[in-house]
C-alpha atoms as a PDB file:
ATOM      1  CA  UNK A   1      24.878 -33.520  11.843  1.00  0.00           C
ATOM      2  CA  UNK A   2      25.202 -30.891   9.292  1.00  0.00           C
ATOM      3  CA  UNK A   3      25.462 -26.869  10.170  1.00  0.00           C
ATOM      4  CA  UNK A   4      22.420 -25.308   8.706  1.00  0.00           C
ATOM      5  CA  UNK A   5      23.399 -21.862   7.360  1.00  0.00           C
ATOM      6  CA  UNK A   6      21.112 -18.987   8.191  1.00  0.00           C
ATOM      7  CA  UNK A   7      19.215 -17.751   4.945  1.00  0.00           C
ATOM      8  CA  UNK A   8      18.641 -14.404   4.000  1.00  0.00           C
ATOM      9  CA  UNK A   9      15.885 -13.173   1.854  1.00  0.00           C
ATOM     10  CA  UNK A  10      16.655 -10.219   0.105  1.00  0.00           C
ATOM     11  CA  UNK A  11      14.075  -7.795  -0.343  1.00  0.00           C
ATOM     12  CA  UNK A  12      13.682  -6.915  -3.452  1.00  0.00           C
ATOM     13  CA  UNK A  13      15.395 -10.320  -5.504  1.00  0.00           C
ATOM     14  CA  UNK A  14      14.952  -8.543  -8.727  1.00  0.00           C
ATOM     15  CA  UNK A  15      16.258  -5.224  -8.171  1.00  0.00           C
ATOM     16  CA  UNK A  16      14.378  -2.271  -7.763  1.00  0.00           C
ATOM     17  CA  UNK A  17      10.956  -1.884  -8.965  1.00  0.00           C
ATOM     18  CA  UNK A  18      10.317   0.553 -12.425  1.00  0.00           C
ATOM     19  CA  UNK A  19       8.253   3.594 -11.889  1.00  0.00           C
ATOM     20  CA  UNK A  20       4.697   3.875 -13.393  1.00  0.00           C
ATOM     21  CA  UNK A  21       3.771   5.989 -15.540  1.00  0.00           C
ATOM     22  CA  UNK A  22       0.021   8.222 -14.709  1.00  0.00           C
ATOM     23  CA  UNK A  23       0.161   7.537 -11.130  1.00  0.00           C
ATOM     24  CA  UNK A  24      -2.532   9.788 -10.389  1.00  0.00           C
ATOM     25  CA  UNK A  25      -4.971   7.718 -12.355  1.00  0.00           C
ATOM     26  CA  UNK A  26      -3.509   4.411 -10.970  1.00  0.00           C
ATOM     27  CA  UNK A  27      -4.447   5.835  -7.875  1.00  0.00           C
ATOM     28  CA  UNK A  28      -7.766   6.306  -8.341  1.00  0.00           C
ATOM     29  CA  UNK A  29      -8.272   2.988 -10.354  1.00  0.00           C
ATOM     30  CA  UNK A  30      -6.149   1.250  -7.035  1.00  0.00           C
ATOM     31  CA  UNK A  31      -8.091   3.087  -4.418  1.00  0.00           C
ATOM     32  CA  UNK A  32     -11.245   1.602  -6.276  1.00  0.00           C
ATOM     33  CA  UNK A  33     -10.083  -2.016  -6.037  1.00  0.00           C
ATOM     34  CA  UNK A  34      -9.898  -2.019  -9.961  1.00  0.00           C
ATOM     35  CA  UNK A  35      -7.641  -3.765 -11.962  1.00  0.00           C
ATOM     36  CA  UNK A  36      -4.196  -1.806 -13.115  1.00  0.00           C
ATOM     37  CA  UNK A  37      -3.380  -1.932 -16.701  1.00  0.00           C
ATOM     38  CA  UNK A  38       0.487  -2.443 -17.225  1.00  0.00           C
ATOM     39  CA  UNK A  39       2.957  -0.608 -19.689  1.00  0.00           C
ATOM     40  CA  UNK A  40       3.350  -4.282 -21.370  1.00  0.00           C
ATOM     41  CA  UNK A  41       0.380  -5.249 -21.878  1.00  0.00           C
ATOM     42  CA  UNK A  42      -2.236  -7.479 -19.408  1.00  0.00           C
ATOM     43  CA  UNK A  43      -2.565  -6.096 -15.493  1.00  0.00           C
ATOM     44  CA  UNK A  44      -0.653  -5.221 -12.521  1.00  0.00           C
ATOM     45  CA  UNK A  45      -1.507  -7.566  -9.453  1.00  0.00           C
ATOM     46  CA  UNK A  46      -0.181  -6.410  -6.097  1.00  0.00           C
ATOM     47  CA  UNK A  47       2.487  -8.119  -4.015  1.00  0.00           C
ATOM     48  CA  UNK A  48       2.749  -6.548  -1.522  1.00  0.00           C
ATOM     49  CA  UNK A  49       3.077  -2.440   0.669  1.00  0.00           C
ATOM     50  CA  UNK A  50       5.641  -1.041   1.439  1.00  0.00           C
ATOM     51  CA  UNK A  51       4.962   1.837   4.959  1.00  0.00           C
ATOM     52  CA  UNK A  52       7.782   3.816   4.963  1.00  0.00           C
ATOM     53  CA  UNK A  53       8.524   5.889   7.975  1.00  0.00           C
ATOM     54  CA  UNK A  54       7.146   9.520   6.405  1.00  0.00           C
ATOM     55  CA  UNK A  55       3.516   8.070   6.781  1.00  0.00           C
ATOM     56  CA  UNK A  56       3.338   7.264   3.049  1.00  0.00           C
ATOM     57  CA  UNK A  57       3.852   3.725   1.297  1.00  0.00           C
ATOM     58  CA  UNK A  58       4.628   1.906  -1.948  1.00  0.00           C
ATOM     59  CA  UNK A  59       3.018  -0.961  -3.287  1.00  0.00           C
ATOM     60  CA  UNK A  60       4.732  -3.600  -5.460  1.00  0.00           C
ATOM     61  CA  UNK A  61       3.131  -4.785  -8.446  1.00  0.00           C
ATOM     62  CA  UNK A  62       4.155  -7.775 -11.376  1.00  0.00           C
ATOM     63  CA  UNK A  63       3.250  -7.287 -14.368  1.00  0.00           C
ATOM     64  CA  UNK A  64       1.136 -10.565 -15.655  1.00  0.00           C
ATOM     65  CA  UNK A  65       2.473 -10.775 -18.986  1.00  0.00           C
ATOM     66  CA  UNK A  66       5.861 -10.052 -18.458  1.00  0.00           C
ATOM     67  CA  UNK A  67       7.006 -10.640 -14.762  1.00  0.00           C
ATOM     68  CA  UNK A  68       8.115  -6.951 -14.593  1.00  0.00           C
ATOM     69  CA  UNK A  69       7.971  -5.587 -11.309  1.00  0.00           C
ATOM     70  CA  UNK A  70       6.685  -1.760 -11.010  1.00  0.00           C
ATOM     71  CA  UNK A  71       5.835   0.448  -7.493  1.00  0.00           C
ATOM     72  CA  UNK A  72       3.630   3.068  -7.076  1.00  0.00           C
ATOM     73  CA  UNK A  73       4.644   5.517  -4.159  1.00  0.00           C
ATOM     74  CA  UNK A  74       0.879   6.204  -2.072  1.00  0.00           C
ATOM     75  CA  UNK A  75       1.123   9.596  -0.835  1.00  0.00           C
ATOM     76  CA  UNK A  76       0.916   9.917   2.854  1.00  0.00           C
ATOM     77  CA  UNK A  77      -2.153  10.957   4.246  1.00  0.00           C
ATOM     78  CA  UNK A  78      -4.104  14.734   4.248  1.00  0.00           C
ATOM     79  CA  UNK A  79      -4.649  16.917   7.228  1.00  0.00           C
ATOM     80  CA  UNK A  80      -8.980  16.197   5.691  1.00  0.00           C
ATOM     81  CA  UNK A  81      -8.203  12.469   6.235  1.00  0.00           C
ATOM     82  CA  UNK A  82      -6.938  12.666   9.512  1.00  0.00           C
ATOM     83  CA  UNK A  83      -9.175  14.876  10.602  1.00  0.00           C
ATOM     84  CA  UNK A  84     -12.415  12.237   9.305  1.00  0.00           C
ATOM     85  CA  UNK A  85     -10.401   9.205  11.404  1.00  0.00           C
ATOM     86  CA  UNK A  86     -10.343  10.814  14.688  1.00  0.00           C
ATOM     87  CA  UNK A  87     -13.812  11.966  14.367  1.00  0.00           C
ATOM     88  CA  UNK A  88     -14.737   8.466  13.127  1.00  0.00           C
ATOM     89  CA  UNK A  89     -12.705   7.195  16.615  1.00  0.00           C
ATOM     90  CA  UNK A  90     -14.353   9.965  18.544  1.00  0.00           C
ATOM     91  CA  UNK A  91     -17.846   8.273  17.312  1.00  0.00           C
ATOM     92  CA  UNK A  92     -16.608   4.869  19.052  1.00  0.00           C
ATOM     93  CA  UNK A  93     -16.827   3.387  15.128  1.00  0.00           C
ATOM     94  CA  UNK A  94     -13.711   1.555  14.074  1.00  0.00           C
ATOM     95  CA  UNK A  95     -12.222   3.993  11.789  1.00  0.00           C
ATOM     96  CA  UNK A  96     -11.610   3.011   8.031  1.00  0.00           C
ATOM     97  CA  UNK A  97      -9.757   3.935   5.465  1.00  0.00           C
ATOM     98  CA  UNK A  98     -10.788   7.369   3.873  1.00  0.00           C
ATOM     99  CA  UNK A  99      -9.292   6.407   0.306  1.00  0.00           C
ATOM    100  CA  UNK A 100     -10.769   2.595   0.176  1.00  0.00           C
ATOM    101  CA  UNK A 101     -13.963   3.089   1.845  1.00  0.00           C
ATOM    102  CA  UNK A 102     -16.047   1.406   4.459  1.00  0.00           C
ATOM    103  CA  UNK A 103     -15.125  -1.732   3.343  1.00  0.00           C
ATOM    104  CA  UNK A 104     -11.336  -1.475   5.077  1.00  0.00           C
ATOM    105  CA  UNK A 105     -10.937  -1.105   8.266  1.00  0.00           C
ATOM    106  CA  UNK A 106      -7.931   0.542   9.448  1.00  0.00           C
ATOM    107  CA  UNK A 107      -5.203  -1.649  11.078  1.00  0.00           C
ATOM    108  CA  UNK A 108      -3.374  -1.114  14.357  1.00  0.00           C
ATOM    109  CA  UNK A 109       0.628  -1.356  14.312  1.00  0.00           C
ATOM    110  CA  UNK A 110       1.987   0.118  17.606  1.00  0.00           C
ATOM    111  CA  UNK A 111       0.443   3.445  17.931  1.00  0.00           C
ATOM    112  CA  UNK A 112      -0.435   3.819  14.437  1.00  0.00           C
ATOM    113  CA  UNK A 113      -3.635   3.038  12.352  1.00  0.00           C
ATOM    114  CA  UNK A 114      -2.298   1.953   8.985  1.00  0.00           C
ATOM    115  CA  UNK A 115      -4.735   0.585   5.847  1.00  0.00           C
ATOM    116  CA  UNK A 116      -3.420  -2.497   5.030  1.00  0.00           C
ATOM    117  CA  UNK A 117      -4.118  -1.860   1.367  1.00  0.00           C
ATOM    118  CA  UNK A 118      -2.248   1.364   0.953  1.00  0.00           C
ATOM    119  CA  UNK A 119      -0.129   1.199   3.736  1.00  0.00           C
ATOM    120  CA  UNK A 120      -0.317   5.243   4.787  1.00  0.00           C
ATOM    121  CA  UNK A 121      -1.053   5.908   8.464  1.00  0.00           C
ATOM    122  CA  UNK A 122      -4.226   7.974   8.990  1.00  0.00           C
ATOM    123  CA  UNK A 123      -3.214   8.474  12.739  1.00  0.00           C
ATOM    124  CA  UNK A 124      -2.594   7.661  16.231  1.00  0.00           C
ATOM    125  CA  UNK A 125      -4.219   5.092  18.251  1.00  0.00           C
END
């Protein structure tokens, strides 16, 4: 029988992502569930978010036309967003994301409630 090696995935096979220029607007335009515009021409479509450990997040993006890959860094939540999730859990209403809207419910990883969209944590279970 042959030894079957362990594989690896690396996790970003292409290097790091480029930056994105106007990520205040792409913010917006992302929070909306629109469709990004890329720097080459045709439109971003996510791959996938990044949580990092400060409470914020990056999300991945390829470029359709060009198979670029480009992040935009989500800033981590406000003391105003917080503040409308626990009063949303207070209600007994599953709270949602304050950025995306009714529509997305916030997720439950450990202790945390994370938007599975953006990736920030809006607070603690």
């Amino acid at each position: 029988m042959a030894k079957q090696r362990a594989r690896s995935v690396p996790e970003e096979p292409l290097g790091e992502p480029l930056s994105l220029p106007e990520p205040k607007k792409l913010h917006k335009r992302y929070y909306a569930g629109l469709q990004l515009p890329s720097p080459q021409g045709g439109f971003l479509e996510p791959l996938r978010v990044r949580h990092e450990d400060d409470g914020s997040a990056t999300v991945i993006f390829e470029c359709t036309t060009s198979s670029l890959r480009y992040a935009l860094p989500i800033p981590r939540a406000t003391r105003t967003e917080r503040t409308r999730v626990k009063e949303l859990q207070a209600e007994g209403v599953d709270p949602y994301c304050p950025r995306h809207g009714p529509g997305t419910r916030l997720l439950r990883a450990g202790q945390e409630l994370i938007c599975p969209l953006c990736g920030v944590t809006f607070g603690k279970v």
